[in-house]
Protein backbone atom coordinates (compact mmCIF):
# COMPACT_ATOMS: atom_id res chain seq x y z
CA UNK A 1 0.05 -30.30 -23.85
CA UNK A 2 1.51 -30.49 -27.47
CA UNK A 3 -1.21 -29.26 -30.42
CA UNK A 4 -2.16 -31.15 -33.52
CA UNK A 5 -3.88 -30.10 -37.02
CA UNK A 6 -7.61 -31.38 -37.82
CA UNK A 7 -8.03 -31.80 -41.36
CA UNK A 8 -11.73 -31.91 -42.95
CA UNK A 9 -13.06 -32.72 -45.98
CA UNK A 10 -16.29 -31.36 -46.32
CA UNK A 11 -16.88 -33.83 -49.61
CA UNK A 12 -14.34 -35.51 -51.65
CA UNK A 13 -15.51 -33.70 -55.06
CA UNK A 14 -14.49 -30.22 -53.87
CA UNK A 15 -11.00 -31.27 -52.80
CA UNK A 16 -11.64 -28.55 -50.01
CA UNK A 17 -9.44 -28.50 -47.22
CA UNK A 18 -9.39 -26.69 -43.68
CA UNK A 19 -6.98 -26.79 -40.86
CA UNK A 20 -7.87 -25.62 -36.90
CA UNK A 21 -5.86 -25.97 -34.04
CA UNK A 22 -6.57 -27.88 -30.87
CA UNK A 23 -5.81 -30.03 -28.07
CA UNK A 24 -4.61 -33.46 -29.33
CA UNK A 25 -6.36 -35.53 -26.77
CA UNK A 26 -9.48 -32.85 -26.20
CA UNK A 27 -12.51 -34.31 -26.95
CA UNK A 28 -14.73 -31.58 -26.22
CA UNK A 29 -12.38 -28.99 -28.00
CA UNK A 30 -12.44 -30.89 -31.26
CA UNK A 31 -16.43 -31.40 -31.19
CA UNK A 32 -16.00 -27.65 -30.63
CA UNK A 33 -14.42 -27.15 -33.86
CA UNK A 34 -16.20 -29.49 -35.94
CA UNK A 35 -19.17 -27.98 -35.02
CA UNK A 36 -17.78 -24.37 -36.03
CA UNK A 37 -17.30 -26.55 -39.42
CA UNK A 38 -20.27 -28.49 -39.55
CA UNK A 39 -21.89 -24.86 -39.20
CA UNK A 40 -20.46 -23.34 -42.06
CA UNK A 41 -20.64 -26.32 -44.92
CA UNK A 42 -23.54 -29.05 -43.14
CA UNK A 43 -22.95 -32.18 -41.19
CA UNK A 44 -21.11 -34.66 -43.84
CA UNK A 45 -22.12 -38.22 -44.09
CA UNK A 46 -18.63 -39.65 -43.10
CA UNK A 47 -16.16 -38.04 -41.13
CA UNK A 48 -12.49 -39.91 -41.61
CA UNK A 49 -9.74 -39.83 -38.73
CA UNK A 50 -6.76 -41.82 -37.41
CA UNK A 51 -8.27 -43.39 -34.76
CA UNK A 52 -6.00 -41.67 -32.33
CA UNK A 53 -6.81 -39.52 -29.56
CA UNK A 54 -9.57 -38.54 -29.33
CA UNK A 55 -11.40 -39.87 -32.11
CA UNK A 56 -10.79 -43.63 -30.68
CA UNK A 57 -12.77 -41.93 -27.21
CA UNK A 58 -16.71 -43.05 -26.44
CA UNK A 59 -17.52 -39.03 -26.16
CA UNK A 60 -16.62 -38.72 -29.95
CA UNK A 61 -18.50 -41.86 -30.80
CA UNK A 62 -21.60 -40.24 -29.07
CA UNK A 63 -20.99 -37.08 -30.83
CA UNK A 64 -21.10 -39.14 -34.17
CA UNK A 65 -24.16 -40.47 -32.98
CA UNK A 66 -26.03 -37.42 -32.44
CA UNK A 67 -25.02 -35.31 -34.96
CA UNK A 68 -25.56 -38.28 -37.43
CA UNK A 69 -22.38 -39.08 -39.43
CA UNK A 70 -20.48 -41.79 -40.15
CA UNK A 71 -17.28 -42.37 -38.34
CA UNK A 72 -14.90 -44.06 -40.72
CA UNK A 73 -11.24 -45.16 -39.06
CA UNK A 74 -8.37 -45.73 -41.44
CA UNK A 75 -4.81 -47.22 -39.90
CA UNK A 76 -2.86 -45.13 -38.27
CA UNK A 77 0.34 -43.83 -39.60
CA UNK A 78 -0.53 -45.79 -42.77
CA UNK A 79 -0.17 -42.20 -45.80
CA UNK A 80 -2.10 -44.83 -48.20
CA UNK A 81 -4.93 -45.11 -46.18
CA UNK A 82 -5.44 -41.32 -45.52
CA UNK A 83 -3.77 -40.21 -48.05
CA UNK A 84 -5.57 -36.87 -49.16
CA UNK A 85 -4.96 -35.76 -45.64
CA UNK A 86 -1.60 -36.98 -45.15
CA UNK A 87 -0.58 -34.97 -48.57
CA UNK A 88 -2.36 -32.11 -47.01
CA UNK A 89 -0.42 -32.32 -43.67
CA UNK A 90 3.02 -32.09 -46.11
CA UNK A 91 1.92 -28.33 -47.46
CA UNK A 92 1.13 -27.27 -43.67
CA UNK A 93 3.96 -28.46 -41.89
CA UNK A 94 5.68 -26.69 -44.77
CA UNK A 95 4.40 -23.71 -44.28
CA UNK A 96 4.65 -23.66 -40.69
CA UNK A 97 8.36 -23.88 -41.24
CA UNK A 98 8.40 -21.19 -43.72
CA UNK A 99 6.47 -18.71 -41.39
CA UNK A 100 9.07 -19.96 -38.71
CA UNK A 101 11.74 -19.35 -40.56
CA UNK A 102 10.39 -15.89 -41.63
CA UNK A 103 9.66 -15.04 -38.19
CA UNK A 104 5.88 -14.72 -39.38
CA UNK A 105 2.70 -15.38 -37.38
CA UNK A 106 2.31 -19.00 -37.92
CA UNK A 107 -1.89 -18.73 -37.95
CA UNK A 108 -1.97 -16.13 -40.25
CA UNK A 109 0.43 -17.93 -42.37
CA UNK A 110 -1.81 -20.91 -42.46
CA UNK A 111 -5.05 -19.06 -43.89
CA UNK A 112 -2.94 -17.27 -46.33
CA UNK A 113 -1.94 -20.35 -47.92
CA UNK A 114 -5.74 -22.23 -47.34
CA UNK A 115 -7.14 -19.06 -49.23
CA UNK A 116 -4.72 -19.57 -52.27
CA UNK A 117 -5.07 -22.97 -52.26
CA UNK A 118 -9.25 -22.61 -52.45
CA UNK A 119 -9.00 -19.91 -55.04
CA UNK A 120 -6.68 -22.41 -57.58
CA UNK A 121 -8.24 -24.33 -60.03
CA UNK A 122 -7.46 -27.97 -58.63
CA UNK A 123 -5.61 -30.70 -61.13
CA UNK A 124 -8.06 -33.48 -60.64
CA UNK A 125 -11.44 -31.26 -61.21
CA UNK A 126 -10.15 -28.04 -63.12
CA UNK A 127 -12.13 -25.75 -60.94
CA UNK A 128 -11.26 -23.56 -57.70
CA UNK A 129 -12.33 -26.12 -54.10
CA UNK A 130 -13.81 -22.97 -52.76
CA UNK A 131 -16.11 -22.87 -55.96
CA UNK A 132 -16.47 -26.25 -56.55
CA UNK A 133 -17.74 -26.10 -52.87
CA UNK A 134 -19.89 -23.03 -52.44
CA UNK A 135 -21.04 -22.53 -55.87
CA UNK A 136 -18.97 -18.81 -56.47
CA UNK A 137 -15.79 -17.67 -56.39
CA UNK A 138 -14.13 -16.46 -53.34
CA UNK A 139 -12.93 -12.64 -53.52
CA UNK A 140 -9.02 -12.99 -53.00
CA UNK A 141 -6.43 -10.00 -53.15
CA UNK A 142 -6.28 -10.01 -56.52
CA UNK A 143 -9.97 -8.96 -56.76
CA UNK A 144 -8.88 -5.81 -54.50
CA UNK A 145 -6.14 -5.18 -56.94
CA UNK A 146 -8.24 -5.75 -60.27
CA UNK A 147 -11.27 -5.85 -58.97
CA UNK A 148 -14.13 -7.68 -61.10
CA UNK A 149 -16.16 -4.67 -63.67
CA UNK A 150 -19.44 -6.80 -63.24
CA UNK A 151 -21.04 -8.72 -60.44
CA UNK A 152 -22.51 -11.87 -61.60
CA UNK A 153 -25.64 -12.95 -62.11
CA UNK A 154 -26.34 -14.78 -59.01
CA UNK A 155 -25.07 -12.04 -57.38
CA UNK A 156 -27.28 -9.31 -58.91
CA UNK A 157 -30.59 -11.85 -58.25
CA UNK A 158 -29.19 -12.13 -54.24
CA UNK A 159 -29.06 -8.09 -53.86
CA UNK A 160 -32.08 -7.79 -56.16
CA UNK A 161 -33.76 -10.49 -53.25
CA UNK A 162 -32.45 -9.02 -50.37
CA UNK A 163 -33.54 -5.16 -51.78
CA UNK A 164 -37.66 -6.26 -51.98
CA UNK A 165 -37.42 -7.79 -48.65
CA UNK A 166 -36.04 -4.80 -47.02
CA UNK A 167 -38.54 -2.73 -48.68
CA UNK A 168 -41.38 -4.98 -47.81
CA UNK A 169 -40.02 -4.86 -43.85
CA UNK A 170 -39.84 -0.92 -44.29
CA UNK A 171 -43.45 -0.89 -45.08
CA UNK A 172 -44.65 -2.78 -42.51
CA UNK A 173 -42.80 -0.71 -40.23
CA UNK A 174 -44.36 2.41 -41.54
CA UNK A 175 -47.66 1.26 -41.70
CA UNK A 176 -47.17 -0.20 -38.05
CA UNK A 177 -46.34 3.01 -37.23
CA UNK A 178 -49.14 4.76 -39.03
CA UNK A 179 -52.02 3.34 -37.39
CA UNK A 180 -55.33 5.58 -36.90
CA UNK A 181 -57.02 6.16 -33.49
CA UNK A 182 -60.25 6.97 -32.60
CA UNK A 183 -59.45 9.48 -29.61
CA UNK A 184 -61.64 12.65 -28.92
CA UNK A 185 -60.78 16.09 -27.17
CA UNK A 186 -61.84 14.40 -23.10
CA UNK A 187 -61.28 11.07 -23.29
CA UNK A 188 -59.81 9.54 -19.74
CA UNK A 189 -56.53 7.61 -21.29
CA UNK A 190 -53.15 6.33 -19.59
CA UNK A 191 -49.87 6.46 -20.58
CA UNK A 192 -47.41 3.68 -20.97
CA UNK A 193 -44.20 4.12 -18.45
CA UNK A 194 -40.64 2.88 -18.58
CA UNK A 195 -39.95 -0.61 -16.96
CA UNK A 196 -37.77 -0.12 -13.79
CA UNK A 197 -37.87 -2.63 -11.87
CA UNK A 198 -40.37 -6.24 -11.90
CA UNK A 199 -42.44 -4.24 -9.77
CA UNK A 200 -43.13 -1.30 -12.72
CA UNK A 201 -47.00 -1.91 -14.02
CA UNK A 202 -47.11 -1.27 -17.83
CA UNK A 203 -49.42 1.88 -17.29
CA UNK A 204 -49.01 5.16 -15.26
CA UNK A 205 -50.86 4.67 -11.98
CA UNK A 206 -52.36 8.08 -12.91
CA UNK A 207 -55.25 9.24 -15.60
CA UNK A 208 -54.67 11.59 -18.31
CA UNK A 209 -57.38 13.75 -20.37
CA UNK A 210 -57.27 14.55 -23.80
CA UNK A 211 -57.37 18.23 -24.80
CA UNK A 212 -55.73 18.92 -28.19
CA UNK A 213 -55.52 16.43 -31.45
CA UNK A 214 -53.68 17.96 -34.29
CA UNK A 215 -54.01 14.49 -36.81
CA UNK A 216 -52.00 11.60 -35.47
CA UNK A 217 -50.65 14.05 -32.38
CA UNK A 218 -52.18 13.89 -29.88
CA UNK A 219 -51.94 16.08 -26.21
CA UNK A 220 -52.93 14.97 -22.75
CA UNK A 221 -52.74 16.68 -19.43
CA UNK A 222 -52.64 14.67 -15.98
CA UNK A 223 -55.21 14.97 -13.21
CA UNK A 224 -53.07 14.51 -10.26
CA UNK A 225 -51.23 17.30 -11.16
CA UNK A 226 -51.25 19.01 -14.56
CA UNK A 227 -48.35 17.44 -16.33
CA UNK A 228 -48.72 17.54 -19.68
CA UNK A 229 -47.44 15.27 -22.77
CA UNK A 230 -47.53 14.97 -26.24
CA UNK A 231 -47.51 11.50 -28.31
CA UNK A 232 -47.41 11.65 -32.41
């Protein structure tokens, strides 16, 4: 069964194009990848296809339906109609016969060129798609090469963000952990076992006594047989 390239374009403003692979008359295995896209950038508003296989089935129809976009058909075979994606389809089938030619992988060949094209200002807009898309430019291997003296300020006020709430989450933890108790040298207490199997009650079936605190440590012998442990 022959393979086909889905184009998306998450809006028309970015100018931000993506190719996967799939089965040209799948269904289910292009719902899979839309999803994997409608995951990364949101569920559009319109979605725009052929109406070939399998857009033209009653499973994508339903799929449109539920995840609540607009499924707009253009003629097929008509460029003019579809013509963003039809121009698109020219630079991929030319670099799949580059990376043929080459005897390169033909997948890895692909993202190379969807990365360059993301990170170039586009004509109609004058800034980067991936940009113009996400809000911040996309780290490329020129940035490994010359890589960028200063983050910028979005950047600084994410790590700043994510730096509190790690702290705040660390403190928590520690006073979690930190907890007082109100035990005495003779108290009766149990002891919290492993779970084995469904059958494995939360507490030992046997008592402990207290007989040495040192602050938060605490000892215990048991009855049954003189065993003793130590908890902090």
């Amino acid at each position: 069964m022959g393979k086909e390239q889905i184009q998306s374009v998450p809006t028309r403003s970015t100018k931000v194009q993506d190719s996967h692979s799939t089965q040209a008359i799948d269904p289910n295995a292009t719902k899979i990848k839309l999803k994997r896209i409608f995951a990364t950038h949101g569920v559009p508003r319109r979605v725009e296809s052929d109406n070939g296989p399998p857009f033209n089935s009653k499973e994508f129809q339903d799929f449109a339906k539920e995840e609540g976009f607009e499924h707009h058909r253009v003629t097929p075979g008509h460029p003019r109609a579809n013509c963003k994606a039809e121009s698109f389809m020219k630079v991929l089938n030319k670099t799949e016969q580059i990376a043929h030619l080459q005897k390169q992988d033909r997948e890895i060949a692909i993202q190379d060129m969807l990365m360059g094209y993301r990170s170039t200002p586009h004509p109609a807009t004058s800034t980067p798609p991936y940009e113009a898309l996400m809000g911040r430019s996309v780290r490329s291997k020129l940035d490994h090469k010359n890589p960028r003296e200063e983050a910028s300020m979005k950047d600084e006020k994410i790590n700043k963000k994510d730096g509190e709430y790690k702290e705040r989450g660390k403190r928590l933890r520690e006073n979690r952990n930190t907890k007082t108790h109100n035990f005495v040298v003779g108290d009766f207490v149990s002891l919290r076992q492993t779970k084995k199997t469904k059958w494995t009650t939360v507490y030992e079936p046997a008592f402990y006594v207290v007989f040495r605190i040192d602050g938060s440590s605490i000892a215990a012998r048991r009855i049954s047989d003189g065993r003793e442990m130590y908890r902090d």
